[in-house]
Protein backbone atom coordinates (compact mmCIF):
# COMPACT_ATOMS: atom_id res chain seq x y z
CA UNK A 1 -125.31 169.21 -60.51
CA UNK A 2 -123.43 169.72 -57.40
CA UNK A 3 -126.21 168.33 -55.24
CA UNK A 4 -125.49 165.08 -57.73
CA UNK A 5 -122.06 165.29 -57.30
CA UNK A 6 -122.42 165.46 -53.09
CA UNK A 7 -124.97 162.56 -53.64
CA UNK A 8 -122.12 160.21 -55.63
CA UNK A 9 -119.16 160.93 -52.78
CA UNK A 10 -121.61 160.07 -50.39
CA UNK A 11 -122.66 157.27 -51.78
CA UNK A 12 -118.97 156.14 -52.52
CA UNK A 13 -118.01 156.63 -48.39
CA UNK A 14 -120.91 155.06 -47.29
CA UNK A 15 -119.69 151.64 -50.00
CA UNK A 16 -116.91 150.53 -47.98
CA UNK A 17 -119.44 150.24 -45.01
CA UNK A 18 -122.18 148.85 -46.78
CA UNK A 19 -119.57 145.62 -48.48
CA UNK A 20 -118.19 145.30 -45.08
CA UNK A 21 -121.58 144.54 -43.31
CA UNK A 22 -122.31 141.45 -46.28
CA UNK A 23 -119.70 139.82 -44.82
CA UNK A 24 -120.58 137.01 -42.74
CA UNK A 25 -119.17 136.02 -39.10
CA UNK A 26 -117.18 132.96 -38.14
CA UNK A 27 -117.00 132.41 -33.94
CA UNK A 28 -114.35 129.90 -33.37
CA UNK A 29 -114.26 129.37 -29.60
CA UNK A 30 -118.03 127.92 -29.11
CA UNK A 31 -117.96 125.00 -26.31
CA UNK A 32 -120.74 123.16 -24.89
CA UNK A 33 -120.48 120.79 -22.17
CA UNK A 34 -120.44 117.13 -22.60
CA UNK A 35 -121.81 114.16 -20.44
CA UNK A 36 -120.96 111.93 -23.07
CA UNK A 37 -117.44 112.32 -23.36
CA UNK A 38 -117.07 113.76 -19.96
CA UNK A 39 -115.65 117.28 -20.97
CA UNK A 40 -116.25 120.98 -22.81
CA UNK A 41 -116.17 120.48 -26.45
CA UNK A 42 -115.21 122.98 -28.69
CA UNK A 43 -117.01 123.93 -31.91
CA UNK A 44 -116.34 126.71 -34.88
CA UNK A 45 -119.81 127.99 -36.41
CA UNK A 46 -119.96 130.11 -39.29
CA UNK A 47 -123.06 132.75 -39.24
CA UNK A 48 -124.05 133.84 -43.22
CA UNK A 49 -123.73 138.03 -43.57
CA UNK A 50 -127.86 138.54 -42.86
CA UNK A 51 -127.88 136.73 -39.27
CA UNK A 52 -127.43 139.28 -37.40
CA UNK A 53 -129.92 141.17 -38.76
CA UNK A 54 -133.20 139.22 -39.24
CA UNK A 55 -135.10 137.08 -37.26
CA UNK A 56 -135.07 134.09 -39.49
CA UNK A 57 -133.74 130.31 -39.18
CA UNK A 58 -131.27 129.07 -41.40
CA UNK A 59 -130.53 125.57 -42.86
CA UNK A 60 -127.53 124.07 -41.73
CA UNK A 61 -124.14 121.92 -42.77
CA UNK A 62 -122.24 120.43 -40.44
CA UNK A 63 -118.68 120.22 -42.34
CA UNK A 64 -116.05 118.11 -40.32
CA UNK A 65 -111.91 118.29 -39.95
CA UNK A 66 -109.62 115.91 -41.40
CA UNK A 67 -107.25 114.21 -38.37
CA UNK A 68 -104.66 116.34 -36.79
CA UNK A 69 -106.70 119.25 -37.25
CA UNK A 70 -110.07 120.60 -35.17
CA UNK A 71 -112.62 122.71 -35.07
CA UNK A 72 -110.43 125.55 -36.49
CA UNK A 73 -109.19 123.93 -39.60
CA UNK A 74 -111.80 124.62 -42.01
CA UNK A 75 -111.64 128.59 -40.56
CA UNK A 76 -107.93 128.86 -40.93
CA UNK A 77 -106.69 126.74 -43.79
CA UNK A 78 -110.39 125.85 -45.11
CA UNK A 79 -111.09 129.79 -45.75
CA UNK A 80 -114.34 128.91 -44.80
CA UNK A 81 -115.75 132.23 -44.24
CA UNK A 82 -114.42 133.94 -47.45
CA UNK A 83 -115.55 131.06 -49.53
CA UNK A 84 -119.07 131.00 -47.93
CA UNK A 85 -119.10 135.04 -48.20
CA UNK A 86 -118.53 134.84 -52.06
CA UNK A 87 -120.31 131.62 -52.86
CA UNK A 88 -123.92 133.12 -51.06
CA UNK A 89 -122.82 137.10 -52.91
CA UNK A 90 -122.41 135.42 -56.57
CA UNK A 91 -126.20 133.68 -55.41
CA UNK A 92 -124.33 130.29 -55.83
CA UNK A 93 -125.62 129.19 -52.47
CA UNK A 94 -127.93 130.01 -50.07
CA UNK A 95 -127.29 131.89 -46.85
CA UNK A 96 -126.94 129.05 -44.22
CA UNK A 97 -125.40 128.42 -40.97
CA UNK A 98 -122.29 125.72 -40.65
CA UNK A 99 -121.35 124.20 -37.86
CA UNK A 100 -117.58 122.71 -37.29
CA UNK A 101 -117.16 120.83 -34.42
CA UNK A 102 -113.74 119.33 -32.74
CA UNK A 103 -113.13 115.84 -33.12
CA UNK A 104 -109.32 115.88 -32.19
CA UNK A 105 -109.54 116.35 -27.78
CA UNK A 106 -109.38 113.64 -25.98
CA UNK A 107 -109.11 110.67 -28.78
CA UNK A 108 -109.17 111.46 -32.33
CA UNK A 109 -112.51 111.05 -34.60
CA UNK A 110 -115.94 110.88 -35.22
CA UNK A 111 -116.79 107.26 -34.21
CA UNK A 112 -117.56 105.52 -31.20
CA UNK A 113 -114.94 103.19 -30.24
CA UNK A 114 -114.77 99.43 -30.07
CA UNK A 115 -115.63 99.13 -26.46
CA UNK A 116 -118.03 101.95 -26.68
CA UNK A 117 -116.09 103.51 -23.93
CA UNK A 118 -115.20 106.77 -25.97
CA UNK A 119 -118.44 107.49 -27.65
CA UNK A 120 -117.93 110.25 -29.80
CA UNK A 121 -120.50 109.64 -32.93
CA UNK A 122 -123.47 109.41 -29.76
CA UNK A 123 -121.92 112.85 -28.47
CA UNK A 124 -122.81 114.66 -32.19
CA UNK A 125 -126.20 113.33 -32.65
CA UNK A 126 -127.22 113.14 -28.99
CA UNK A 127 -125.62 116.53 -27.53
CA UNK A 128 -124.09 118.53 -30.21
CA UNK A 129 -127.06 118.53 -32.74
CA UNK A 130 -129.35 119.59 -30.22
CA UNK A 131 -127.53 122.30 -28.86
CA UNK A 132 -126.74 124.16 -31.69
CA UNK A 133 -130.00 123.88 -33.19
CA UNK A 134 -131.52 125.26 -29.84
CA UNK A 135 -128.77 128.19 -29.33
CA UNK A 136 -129.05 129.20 -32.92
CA UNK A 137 -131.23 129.66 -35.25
CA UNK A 138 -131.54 126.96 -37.18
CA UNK A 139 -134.37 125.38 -39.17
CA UNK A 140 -134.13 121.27 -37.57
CA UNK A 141 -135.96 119.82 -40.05
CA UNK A 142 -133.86 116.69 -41.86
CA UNK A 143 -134.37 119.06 -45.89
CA UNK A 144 -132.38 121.87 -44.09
CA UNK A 145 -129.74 119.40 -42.81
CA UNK A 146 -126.71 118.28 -44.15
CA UNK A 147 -123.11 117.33 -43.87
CA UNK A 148 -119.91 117.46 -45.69
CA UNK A 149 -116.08 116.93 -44.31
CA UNK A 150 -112.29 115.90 -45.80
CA UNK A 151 -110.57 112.64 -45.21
CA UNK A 152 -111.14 111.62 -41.44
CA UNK A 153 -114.32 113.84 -42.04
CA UNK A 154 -115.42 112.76 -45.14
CA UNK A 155 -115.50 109.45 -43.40
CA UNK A 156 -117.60 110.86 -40.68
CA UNK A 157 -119.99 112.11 -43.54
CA UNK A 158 -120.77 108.50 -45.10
CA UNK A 159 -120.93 106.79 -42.09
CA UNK A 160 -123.12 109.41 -40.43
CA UNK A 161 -125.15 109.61 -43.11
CA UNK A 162 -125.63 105.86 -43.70
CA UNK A 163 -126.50 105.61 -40.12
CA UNK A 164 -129.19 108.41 -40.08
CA UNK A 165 -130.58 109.19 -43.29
CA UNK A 166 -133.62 110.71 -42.08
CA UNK A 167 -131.10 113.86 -40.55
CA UNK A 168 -129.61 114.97 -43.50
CA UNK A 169 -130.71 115.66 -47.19
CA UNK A 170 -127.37 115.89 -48.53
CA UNK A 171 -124.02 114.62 -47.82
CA UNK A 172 -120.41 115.34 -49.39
CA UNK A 173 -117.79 113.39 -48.42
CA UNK A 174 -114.61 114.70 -49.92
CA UNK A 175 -110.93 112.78 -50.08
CA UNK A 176 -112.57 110.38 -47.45
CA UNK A 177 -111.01 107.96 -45.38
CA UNK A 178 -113.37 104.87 -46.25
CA UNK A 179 -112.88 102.45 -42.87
CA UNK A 180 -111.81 98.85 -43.38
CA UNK A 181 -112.67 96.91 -46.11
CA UNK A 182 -112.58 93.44 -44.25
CA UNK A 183 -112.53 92.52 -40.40
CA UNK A 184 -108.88 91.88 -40.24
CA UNK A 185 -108.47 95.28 -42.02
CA UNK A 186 -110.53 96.14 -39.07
CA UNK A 187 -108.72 94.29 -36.45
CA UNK A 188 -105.20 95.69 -37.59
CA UNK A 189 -106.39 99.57 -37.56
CA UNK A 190 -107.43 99.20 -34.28
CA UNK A 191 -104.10 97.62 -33.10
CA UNK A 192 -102.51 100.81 -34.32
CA UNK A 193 -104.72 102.47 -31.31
CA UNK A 194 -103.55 99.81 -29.04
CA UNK A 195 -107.48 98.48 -29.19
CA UNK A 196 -108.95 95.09 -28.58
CA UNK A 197 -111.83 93.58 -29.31
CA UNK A 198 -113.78 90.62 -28.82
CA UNK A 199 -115.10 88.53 -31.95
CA UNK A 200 -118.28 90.18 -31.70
CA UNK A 201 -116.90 93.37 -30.80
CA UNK A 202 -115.00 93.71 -33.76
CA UNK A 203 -117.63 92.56 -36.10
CA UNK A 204 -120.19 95.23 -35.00
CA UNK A 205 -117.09 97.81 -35.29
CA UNK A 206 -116.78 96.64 -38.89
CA UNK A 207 -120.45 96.62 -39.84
CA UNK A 208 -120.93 100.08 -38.10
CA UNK A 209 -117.39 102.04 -39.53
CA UNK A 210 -116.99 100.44 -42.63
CA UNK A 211 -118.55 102.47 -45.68
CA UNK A 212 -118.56 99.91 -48.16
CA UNK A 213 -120.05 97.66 -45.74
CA UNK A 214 -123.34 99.90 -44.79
CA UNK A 215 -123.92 100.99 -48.40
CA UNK A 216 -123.85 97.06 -49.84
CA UNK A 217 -126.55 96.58 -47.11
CA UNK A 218 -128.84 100.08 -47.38
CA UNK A 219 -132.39 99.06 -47.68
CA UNK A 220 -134.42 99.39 -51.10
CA UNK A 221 -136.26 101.99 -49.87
CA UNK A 222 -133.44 104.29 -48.44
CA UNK A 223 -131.17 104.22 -51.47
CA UNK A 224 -132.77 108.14 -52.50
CA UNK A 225 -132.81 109.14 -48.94
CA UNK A 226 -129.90 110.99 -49.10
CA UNK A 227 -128.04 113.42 -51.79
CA UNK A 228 -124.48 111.92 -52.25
CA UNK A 229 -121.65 114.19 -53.96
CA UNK A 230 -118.60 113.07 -53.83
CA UNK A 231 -115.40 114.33 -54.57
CA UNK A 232 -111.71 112.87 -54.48
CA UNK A 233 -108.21 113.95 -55.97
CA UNK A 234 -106.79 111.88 -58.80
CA UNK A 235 -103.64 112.03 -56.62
CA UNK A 236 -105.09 110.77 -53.65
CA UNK A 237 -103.71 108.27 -51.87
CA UNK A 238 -107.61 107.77 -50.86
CA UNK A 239 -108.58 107.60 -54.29
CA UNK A 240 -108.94 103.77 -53.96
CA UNK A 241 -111.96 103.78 -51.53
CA UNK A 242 -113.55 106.40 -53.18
CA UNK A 243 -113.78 104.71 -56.42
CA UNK A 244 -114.59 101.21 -54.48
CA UNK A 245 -117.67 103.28 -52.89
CA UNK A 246 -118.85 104.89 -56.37
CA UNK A 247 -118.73 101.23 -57.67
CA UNK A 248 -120.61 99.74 -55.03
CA UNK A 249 -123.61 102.66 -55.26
CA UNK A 250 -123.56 102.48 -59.08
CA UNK A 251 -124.51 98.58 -58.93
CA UNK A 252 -126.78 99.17 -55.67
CA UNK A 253 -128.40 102.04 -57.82
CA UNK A 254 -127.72 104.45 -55.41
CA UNK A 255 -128.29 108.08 -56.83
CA UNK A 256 -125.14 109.84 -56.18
CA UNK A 257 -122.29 112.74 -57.91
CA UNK A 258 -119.11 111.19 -58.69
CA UNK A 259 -116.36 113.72 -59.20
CA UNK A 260 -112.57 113.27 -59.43
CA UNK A 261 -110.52 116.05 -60.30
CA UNK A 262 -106.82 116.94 -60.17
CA UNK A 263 -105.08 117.13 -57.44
CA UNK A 264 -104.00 115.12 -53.65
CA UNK A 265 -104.98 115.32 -50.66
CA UNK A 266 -104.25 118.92 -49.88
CA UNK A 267 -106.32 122.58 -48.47
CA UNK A 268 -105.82 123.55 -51.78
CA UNK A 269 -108.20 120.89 -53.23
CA UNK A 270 -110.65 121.35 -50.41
CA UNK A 271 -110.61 125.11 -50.88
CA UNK A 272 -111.62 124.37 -54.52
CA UNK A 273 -114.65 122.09 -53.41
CA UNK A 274 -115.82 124.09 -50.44
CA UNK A 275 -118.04 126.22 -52.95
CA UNK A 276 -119.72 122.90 -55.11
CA UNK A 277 -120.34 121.87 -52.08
CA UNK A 278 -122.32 125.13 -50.88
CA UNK A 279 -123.60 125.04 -54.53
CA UNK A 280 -125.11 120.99 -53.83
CA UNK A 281 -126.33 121.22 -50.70
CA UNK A 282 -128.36 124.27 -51.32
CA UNK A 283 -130.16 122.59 -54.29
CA UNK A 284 -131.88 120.63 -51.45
CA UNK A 285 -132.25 123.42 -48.98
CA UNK A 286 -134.20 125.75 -51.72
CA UNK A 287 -138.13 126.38 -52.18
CA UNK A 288 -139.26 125.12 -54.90
């Protein structure tokens, strides 16, 4: 009895210890150097409670900031690590590696510009992909792959994953920022950056940044390359796009979730999504 006894208060002080080392580990001061954009760019990258100790690769999401936030957003006000903690506990998810990088230093978002003078969208695929997937365990392989970000970054979700849907299996945009609907819609939101652009310039802007644009031209045979779920606020001030975008995939048969819920354009919205999300992309990253 008493050596039953010892065995339950040791069991209950070793607990604490034990729930503390299932937590995961978020490092939020990462920086690689860039030749693209000509400076040290700072990422977040959130490392699921097991990393540390196996020796196995992980899938990966890349989940992207909303403007006038960075790499830190989706730590601080995105609870990122206590979300991903419980979601991959409860078995919701599965344990995966997610990168945040900073698309707020130097100019503001995840495109190239106009003049292709600030080329941002070549510094993720070309530089930032690769060196995360080489410094960290990560399985590279386009079924472990995917992305997911809010407004500015929920734009940089459809747009990178209309450019290059053989790198990601799923992608969830969420509140996203859509681009312009037309070329003068184009030409104006670049005047509010003090931007020119040529004729052609602006047209190849357009046909690159505008997310109704690629998905009324994606090929027959890509229109299941990619997972869609996508998520907006009835509140939204977005809520437009979105629903243009759903429209446009239902009549190009475009496989895709739909979800609008209640609520604006706020963290707590996005804190509320955060573990679908886990939830959807992980349906793609399982064994079957």
């Amino acid at each position: 009895m008493k050596k039953t006894t010892f065995q339950v208060l040791l069991f209950l002080t070793v607990l604490p210890a034990l729930v503390v080392a299932q937590t995961g580990k978020v490092l939020d001061n990462q920086s690689l150097k860039s030749k693209i954009l000509k400076s040290d760019r700072k990422f977040a990258i959130y490392l699921p409670p097991d990393y540390e100790t196996s020796q196995r690769t992980y899938p990966v999401l890349y989940l992207l900031h909303g403007a006038g936030d960075d790499h830190t957003g989706w730590v601080q006000f995105g609870e990122v690590l206590h979300i991903a903690d419980r979601t991959i506990a409860e078995g919701k998810a599965t344990p995966m590696i997610i990168v945040m990088p900073d698309a707020n230093t130097g100019r503001r978002g995840y495109e190239n510009d106009v003049k292709g003078e600030w080329r941002y969208e070549d510094f993720f695929f070309e530089e930032l992909m690769p060196f995360v997937e080489k410094n960290y365990r990560i399985k590279a392989e386009k079924r472990f792959r995917a992305i997911s970000g809010l407004s500015m970054g929920g734009g940089g979700t459809f747009t990178y994953a209309l450019h290059h849907p053989e790198l990601f299996s799923s992608a969830c945009p969420l509140s996203a920022a859509t681009g312009p609907v037309s070329t003068e819609d184009a030409k104006t939101r670049l005047a509010r950056t003090n931007q020119t652009a040529t004729d052609d310039e602006l047209q190849a802007y357009f046909n690159r940044q505008s997310v109704l644009n690629l998905v009324n031209n994606i090929p027959d045979n890509q229109k299941k390359a990619v997972r869609w779920y996508i998520d907006c606020g009835d509140d939204d001030f977005l809520y437009e796009g979105n629903s243009l975008v759903h429209i446009a995939m239902r009549k190009k048969e475009i496989p895709h979730e739909f979800r609008i819920r209640d609520g604006g354009h706020t963290w707590t919205y996005w804190r509320a999504s955060l573990p679908t999300v886990l939830e959807f992309v992980s349906a793609a990253f399982h064994q079957f």
